[in-house]
N, C-alpha and C. Protein backbone atom coordinates (compact mmCIF):
# COMPACT_ATOMS: atom_id res chain seq x y z
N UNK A 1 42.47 -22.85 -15.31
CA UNK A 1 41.69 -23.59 -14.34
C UNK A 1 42.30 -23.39 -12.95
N UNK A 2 41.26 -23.01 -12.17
CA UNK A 2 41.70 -23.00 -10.79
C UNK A 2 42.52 -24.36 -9.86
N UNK A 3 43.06 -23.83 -9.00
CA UNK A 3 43.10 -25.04 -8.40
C UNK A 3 43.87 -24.25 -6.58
N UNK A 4 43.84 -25.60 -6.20
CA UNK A 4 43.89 -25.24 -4.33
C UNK A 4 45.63 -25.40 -4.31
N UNK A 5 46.65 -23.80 -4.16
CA UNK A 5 47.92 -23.99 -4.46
C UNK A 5 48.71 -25.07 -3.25
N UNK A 6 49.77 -25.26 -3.67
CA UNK A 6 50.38 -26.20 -2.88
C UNK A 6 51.82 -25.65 -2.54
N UNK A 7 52.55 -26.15 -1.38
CA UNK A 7 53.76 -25.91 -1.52
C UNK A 7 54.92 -26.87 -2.38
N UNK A 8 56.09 -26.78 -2.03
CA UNK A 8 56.88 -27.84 -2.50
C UNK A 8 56.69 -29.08 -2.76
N UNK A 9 56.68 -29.51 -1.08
CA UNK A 9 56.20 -30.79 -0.51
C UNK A 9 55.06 -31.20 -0.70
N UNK A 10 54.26 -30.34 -1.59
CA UNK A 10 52.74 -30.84 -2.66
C UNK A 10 51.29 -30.88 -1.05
N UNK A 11 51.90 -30.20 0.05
CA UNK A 11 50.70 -30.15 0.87
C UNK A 11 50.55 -28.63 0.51
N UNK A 12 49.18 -28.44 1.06
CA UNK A 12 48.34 -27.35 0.95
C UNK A 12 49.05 -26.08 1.05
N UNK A 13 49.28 -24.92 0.28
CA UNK A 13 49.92 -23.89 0.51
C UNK A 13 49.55 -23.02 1.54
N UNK A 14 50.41 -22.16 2.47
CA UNK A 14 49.27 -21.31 4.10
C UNK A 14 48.16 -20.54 3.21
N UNK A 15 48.62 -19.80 2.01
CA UNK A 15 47.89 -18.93 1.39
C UNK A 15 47.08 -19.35 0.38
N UNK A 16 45.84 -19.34 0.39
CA UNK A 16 44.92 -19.74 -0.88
C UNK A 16 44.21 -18.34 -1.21
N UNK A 17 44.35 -17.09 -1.60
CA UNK A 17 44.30 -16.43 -2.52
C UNK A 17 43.85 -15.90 -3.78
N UNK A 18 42.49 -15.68 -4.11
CA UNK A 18 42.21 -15.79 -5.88
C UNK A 18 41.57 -14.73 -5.80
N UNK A 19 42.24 -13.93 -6.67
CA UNK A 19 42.21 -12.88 -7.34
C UNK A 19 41.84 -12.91 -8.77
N UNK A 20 41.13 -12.08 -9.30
CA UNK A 20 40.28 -11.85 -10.67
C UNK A 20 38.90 -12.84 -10.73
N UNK A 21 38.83 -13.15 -9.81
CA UNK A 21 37.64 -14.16 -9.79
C UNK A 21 36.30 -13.42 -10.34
N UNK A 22 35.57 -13.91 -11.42
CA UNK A 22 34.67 -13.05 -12.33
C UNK A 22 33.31 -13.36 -11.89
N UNK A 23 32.58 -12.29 -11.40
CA UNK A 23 31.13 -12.90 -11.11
C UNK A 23 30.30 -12.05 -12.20
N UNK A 24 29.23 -12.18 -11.91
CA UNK A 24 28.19 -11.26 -12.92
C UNK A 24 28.40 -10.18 -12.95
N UNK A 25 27.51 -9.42 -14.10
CA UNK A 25 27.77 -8.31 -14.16
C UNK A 25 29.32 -7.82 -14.89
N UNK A 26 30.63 -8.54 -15.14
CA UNK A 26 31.79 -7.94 -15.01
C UNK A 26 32.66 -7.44 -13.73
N UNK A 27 31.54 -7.82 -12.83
CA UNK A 27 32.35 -7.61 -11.00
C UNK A 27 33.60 -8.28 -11.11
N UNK A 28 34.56 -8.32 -10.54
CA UNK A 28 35.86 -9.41 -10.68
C UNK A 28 36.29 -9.02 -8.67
N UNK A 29 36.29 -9.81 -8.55
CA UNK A 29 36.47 -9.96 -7.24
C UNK A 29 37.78 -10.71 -6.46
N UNK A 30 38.39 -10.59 -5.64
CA UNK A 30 39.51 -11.76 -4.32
C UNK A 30 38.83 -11.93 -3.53
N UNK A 31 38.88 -13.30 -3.27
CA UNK A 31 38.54 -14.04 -2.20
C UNK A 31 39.72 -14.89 -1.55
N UNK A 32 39.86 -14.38 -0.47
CA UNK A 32 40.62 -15.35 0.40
C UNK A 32 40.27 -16.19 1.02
N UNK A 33 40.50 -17.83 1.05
CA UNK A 33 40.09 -19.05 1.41
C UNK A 33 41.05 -19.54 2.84
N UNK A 34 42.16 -18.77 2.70
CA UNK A 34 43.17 -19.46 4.04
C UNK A 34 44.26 -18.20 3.85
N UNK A 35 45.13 -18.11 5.14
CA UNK A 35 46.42 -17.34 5.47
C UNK A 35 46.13 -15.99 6.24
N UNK A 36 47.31 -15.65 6.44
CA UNK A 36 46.84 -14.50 7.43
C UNK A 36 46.30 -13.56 6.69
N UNK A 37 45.63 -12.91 7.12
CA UNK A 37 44.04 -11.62 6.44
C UNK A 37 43.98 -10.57 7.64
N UNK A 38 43.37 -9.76 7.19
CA UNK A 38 43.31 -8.43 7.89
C UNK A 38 42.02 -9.22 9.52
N UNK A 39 41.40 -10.64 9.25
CA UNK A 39 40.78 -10.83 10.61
C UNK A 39 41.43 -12.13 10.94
N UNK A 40 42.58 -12.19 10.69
CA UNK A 40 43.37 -12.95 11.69
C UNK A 40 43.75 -14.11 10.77
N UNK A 41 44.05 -15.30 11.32
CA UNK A 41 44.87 -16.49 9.96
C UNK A 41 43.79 -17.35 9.63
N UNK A 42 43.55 -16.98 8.52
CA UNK A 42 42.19 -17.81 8.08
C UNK A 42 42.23 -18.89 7.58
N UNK A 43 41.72 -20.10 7.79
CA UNK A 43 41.98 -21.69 8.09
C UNK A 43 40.92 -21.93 6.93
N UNK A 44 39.95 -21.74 6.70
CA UNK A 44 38.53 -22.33 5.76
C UNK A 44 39.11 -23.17 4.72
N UNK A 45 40.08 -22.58 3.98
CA UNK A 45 40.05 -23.71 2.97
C UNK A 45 40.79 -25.31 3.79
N UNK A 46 41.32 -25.26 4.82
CA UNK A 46 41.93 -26.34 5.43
C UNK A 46 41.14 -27.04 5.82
N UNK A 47 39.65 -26.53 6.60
CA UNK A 47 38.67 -27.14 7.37
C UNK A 47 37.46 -27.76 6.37
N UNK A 48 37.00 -26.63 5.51
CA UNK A 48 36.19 -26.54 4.85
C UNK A 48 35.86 -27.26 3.10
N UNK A 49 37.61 -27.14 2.78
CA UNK A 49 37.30 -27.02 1.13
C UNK A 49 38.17 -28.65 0.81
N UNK A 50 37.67 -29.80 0.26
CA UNK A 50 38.42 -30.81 0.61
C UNK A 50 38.58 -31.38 -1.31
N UNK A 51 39.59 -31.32 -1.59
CA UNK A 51 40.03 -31.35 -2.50
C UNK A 51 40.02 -33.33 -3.16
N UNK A 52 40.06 -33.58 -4.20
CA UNK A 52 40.13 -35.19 -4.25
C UNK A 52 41.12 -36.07 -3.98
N UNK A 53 40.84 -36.89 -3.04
CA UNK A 53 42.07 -37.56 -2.40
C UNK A 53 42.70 -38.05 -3.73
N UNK A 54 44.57 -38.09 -3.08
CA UNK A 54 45.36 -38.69 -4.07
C UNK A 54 45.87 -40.16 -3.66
N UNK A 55 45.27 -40.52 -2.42
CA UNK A 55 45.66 -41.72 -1.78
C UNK A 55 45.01 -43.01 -2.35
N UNK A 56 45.84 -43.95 -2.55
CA UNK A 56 44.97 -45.15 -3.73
C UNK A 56 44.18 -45.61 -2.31
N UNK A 57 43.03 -46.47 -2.54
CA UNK A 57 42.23 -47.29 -1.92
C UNK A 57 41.36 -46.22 -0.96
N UNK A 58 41.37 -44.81 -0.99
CA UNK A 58 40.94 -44.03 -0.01
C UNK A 58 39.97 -43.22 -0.78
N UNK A 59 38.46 -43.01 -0.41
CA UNK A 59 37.58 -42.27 -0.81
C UNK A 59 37.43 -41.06 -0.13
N UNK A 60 37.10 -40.14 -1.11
CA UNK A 60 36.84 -38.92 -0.54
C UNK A 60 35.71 -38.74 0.85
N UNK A 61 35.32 -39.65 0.94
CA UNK A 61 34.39 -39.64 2.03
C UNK A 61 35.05 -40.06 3.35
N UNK A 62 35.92 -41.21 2.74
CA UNK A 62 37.45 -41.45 4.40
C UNK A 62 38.01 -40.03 4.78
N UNK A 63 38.39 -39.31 3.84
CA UNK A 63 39.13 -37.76 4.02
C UNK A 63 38.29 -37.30 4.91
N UNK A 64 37.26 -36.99 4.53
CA UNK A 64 36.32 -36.41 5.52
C UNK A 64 36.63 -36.38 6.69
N UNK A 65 35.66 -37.79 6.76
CA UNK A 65 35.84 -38.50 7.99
C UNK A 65 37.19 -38.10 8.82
N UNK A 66 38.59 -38.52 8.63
CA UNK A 66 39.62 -38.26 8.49
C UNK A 66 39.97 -37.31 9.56
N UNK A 67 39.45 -35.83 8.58
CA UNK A 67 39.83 -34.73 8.97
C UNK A 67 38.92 -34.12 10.41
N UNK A 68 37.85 -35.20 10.38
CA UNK A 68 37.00 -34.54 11.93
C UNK A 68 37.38 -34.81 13.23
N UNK A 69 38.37 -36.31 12.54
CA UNK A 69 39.51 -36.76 13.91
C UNK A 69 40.79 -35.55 14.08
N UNK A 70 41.14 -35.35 13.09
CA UNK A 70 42.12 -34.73 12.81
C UNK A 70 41.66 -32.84 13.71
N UNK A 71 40.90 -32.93 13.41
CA UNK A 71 40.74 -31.34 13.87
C UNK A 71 40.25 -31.38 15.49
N UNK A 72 39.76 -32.73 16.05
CA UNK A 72 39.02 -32.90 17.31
C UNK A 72 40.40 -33.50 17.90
N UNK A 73 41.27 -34.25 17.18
CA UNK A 73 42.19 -35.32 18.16
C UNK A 73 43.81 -35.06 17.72
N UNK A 74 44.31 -34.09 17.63
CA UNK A 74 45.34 -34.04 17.05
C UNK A 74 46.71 -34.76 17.30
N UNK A 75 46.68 -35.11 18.66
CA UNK A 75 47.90 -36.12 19.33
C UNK A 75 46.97 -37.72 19.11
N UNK A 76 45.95 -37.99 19.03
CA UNK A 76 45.45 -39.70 18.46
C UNK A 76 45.34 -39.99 19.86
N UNK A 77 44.89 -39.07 20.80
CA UNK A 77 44.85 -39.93 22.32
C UNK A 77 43.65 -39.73 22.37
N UNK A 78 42.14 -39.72 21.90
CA UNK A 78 40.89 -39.90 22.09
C UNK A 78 40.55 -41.69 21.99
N UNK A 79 40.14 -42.40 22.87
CA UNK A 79 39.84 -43.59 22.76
C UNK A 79 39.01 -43.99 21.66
N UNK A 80 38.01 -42.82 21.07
CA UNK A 80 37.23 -43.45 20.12
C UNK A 80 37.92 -43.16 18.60
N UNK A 81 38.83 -42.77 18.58
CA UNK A 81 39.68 -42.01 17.46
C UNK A 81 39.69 -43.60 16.63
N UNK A 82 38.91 -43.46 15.20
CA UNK A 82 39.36 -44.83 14.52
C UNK A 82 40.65 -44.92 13.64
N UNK A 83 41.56 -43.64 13.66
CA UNK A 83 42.65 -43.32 12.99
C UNK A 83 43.39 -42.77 13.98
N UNK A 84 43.93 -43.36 14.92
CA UNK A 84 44.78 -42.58 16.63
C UNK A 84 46.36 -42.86 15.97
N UNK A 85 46.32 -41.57 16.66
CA UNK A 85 48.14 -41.20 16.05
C UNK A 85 48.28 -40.76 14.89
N UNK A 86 47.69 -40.01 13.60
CA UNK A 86 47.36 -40.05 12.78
C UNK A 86 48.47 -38.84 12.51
N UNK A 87 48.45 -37.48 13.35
CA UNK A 87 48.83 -36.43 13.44
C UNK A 87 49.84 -36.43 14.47
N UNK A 88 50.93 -36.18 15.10
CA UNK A 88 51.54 -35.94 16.41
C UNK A 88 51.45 -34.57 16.73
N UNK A 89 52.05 -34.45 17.97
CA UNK A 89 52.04 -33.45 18.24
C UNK A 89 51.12 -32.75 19.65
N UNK A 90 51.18 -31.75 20.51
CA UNK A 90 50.71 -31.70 21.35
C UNK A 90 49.03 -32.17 21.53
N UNK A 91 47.99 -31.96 22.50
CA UNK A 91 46.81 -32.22 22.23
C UNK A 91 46.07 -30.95 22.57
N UNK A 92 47.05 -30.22 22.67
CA UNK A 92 45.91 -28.47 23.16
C UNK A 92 44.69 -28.47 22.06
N UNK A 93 45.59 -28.08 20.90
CA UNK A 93 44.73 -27.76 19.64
C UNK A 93 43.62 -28.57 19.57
N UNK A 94 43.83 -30.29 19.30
CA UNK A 94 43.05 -31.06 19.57
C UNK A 94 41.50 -30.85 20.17
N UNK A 95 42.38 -30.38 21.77
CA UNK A 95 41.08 -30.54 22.89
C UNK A 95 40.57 -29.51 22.54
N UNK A 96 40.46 -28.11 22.07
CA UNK A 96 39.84 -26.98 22.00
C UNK A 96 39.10 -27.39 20.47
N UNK A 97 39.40 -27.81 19.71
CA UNK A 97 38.40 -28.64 18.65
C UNK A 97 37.48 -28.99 19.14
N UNK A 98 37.59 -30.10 20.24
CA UNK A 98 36.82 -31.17 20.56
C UNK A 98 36.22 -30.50 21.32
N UNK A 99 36.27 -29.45 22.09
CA UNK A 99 35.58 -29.08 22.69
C UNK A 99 34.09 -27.88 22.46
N UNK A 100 34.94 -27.47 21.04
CA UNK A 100 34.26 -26.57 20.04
C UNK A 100 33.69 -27.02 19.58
N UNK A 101 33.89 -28.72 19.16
CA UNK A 101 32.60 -29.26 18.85
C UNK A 101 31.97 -30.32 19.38
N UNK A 102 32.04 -29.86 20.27
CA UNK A 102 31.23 -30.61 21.52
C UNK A 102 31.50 -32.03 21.71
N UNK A 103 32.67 -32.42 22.02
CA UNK A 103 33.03 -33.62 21.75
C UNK A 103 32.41 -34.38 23.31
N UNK A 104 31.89 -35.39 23.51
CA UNK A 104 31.75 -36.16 24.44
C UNK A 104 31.39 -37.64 23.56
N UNK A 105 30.73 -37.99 24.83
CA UNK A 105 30.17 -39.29 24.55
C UNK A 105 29.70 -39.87 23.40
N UNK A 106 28.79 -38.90 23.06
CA UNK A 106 28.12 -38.97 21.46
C UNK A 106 28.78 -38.42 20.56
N UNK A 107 29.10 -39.33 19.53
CA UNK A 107 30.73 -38.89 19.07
C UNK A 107 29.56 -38.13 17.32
N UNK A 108 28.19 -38.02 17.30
CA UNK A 108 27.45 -37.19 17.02
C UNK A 108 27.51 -36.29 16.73
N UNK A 109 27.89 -35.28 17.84
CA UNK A 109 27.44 -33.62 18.20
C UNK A 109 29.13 -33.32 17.42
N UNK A 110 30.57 -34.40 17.45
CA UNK A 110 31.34 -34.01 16.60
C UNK A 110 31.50 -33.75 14.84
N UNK A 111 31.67 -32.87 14.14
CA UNK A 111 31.13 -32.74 13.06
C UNK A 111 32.14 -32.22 12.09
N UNK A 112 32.64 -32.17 10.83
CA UNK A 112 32.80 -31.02 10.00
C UNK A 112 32.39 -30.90 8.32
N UNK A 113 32.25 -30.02 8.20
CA UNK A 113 31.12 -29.88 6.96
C UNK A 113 32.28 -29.30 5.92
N UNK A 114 31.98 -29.70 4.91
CA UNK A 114 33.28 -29.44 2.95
C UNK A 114 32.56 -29.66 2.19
N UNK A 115 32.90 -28.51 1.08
CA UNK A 115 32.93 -28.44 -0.10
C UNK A 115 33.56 -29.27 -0.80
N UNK A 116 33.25 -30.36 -1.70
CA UNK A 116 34.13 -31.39 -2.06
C UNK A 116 34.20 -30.65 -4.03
N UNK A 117 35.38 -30.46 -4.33
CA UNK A 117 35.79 -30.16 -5.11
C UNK A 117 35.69 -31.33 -6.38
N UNK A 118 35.29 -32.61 -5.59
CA UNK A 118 35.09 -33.80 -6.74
C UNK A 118 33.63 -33.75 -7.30
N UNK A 119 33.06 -32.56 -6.48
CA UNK A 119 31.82 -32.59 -7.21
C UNK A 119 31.39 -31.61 -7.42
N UNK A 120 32.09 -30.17 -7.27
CA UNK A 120 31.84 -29.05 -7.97
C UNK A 120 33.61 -28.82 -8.59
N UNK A 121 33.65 -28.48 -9.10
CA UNK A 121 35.40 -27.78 -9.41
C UNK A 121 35.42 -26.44 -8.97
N UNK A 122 36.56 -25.94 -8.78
CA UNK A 122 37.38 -25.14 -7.89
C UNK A 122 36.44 -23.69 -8.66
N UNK A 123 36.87 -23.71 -9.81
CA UNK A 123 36.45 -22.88 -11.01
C UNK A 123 35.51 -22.27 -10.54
N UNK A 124 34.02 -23.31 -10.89
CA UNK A 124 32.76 -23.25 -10.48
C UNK A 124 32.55 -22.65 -8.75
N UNK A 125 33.07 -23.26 -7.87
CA UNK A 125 33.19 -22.58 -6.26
C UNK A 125 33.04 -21.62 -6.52
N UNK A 126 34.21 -20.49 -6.70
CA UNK A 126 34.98 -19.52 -6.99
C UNK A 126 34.01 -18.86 -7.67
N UNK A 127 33.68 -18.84 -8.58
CA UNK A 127 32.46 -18.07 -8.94
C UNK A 127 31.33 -17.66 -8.45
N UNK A 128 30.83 -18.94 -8.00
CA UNK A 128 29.48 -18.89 -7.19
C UNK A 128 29.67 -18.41 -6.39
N UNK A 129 30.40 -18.25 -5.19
CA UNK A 129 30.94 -17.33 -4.47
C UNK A 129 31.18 -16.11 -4.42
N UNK A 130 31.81 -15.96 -5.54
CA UNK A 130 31.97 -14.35 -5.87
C UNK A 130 30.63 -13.60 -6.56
N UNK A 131 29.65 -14.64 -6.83
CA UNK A 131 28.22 -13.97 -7.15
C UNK A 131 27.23 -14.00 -6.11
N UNK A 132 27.37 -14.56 -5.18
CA UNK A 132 26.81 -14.07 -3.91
C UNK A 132 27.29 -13.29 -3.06
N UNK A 133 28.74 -13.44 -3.59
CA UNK A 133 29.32 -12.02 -2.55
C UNK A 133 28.68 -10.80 -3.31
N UNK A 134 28.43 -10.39 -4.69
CA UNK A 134 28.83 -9.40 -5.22
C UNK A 134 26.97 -8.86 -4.82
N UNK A 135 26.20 -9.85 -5.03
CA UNK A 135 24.71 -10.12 -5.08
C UNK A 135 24.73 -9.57 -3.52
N UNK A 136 25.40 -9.76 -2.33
CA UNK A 136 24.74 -9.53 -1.21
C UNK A 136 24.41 -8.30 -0.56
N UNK A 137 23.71 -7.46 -0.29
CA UNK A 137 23.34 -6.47 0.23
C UNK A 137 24.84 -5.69 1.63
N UNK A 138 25.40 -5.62 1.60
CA UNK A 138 26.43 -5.19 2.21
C UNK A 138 26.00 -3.79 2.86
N UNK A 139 25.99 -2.83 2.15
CA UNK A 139 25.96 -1.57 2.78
C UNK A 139 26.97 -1.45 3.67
N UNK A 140 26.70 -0.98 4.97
CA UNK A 140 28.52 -0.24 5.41
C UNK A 140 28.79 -1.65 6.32
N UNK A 141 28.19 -2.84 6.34
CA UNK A 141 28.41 -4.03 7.02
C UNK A 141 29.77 -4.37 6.15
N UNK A 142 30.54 -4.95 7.66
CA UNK A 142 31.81 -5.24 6.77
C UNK A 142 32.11 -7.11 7.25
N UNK A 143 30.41 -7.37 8.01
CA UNK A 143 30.77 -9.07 8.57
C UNK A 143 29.43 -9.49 7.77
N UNK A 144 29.38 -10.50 6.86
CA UNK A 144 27.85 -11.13 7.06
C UNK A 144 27.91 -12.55 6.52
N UNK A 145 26.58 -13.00 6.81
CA UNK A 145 26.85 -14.54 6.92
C UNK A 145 25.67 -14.97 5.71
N UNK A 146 26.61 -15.40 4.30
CA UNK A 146 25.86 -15.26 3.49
C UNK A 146 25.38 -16.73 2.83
N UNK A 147 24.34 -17.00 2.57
CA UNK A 147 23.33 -17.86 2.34
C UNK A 147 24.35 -18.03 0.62
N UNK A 148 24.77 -19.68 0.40
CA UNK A 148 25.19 -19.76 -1.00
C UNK A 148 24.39 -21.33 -1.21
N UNK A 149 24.27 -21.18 -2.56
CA UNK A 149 23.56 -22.08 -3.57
C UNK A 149 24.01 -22.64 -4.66
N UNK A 150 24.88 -23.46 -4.28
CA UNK A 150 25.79 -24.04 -5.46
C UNK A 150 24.97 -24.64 -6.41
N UNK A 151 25.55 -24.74 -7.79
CA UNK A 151 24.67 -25.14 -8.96
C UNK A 151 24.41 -26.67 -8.79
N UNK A 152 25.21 -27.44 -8.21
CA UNK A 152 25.00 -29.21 -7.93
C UNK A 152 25.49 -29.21 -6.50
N UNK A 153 24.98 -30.74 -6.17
CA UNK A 153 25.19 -30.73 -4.98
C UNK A 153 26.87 -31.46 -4.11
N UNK A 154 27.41 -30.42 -3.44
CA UNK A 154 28.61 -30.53 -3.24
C UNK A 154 29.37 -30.55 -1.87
N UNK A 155 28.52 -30.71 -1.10
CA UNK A 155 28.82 -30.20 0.77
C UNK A 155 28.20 -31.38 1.28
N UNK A 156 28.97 -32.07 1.84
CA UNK A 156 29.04 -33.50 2.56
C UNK A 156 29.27 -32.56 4.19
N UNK A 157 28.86 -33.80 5.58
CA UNK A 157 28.66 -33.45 6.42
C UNK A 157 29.66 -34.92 6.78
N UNK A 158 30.61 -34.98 7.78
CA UNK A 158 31.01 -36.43 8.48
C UNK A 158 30.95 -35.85 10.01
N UNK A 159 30.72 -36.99 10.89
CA UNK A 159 30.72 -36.54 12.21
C UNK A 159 31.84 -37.93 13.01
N UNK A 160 32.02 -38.09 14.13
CA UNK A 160 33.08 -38.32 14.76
C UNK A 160 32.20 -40.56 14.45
N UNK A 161 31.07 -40.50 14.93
CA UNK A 161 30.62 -41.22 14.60
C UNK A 161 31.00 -41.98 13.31
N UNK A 162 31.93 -41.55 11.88
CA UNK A 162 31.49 -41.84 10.85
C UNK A 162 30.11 -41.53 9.97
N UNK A 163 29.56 -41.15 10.41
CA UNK A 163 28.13 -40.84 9.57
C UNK A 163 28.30 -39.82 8.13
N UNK A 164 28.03 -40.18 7.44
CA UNK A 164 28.41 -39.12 6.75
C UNK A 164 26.58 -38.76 5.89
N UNK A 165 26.88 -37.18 5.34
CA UNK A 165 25.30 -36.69 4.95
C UNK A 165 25.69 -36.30 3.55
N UNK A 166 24.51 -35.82 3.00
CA UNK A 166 25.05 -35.17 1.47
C UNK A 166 25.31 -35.89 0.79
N UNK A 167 25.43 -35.25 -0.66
CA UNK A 167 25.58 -34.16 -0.69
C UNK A 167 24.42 -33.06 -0.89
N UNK A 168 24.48 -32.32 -0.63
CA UNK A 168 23.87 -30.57 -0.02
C UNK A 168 23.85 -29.82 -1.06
N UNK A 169 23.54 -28.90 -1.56
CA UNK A 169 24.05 -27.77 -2.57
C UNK A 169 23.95 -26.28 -1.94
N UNK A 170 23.42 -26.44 -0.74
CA UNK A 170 23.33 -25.00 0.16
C UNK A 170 23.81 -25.09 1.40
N UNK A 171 24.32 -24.03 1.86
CA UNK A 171 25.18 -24.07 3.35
C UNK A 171 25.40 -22.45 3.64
N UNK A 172 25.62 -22.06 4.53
CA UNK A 172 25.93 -20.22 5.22
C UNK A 172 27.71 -20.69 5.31
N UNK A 173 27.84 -18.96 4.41
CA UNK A 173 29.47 -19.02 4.75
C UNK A 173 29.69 -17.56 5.73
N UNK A 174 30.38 -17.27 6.62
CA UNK A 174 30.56 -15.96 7.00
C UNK A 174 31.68 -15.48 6.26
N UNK A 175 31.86 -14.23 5.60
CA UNK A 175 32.42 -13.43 4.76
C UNK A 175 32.72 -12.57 5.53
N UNK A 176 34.01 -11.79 5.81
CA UNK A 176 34.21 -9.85 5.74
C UNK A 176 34.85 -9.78 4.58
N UNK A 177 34.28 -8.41 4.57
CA UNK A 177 34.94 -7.49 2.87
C UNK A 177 35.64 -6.68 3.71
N UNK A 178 36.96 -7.32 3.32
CA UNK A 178 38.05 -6.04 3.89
C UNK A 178 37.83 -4.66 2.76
N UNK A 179 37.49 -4.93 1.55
CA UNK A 179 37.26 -3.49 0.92
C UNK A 179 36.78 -3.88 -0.34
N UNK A 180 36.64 -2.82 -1.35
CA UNK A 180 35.62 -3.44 -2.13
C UNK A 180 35.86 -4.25 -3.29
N UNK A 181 35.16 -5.13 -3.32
CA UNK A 181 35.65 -6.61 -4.01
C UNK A 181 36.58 -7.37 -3.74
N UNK A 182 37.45 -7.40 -2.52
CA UNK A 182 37.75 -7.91 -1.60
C UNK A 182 37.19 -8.39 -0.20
N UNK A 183 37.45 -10.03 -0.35
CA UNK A 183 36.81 -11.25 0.70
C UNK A 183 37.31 -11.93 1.22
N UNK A 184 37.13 -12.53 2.64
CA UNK A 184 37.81 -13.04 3.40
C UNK A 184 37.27 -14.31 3.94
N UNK A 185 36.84 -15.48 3.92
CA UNK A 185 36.43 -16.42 4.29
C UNK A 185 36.57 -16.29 5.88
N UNK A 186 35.02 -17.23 6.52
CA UNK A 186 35.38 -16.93 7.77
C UNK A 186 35.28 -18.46 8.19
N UNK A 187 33.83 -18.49 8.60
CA UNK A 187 33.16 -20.09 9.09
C UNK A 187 32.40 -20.78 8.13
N UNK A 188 31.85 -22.08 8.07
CA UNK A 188 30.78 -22.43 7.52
C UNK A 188 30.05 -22.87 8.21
N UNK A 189 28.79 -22.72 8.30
CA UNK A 189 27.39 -22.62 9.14
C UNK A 189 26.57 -23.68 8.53
């Protein structure tokens, strides 16, 4: 059984990595979810893939939430931040979040969208994935932004607001194939 590796200290490992991943046909495919990759240090499973909280009294839907402060406010100095100070540390990163996702007034237009692993398993991802990679028309394209259809519905939406959407069972991931049957996670759309 799959699962999202960890380091020591039981947080998220830089490298998420899976190799032999089996799609149809007998295709067996790698997909890289996070770490440095041939298009630079790939973050998706950090942003994107949200694993089941281990924190008592905390729902996977707080994580969410959580993490949209977390990626928009990283020093906790946004006034509307309902978790401020959460993270230390400078606020560059922060502001270029917030600014990427349009952070103002309408705490709205702030957003981030996951795969919640409490309602598909890692396993199942991983597959489906690797059967739309294997399924997608590629030809000598080595970027594309591919349309996936998970078997249940598993992609929650939280925005800075608290709002939360979903769950979803469809969403655009951008992919490069560094080579063949090799994948690189990019954005989710």
């Amino acid at each position: 059984m799959a699962a999202l590796k960890r380091d020591t200290s039981g947080h998220l490992a830089a490298d998420q990595t899976f190799t032999g991943v089996k799609a149809v046909n007998g295709k067996v495919v790698s997909i890289k979810l996070a770490g440095p990759g041939t298009h630079g240090d790939i973050r998706f499973a950090f942003k994107h893939i949200l694993d089941p909280t281990s924190k008592t009294g905390q729902a996977d839907d707080d994580k969410l939430s959580k993490r949209v402060w977390h990626r928009a406010d990283k020093g906790g100095s946004k006034a509307d931040n309902p978790n401020p100070g959460a993270k230390s540390g400078g606020i560059s990163r922060g502001n270029k979040y917030a600014d990427a996702m349009k952070y103002n007034a309408d705490l709205t237009k702030m957003a981030n969208t996951a795969i919640f692993l409490s309602l598909l398993p890692l396993d199942t991802v991983l597959a489906e994935l690797a059967n739309a990679l294997v399924y997608h028309p590629w030809n000598t394209d080595t970027k594309a932004k591919i349309s996936i259809e998970f078997s249940k519905p598993c992609i929650k939406t939280a925005n800075g607001a608290g709002h939360i959407t979903g769950p979803v069972n469809t969403c655009t991931i951008e992919f490069y194939k560094v080579s063949d049957g090799v994948f690189e996670a990019g954005h989710l759309g």
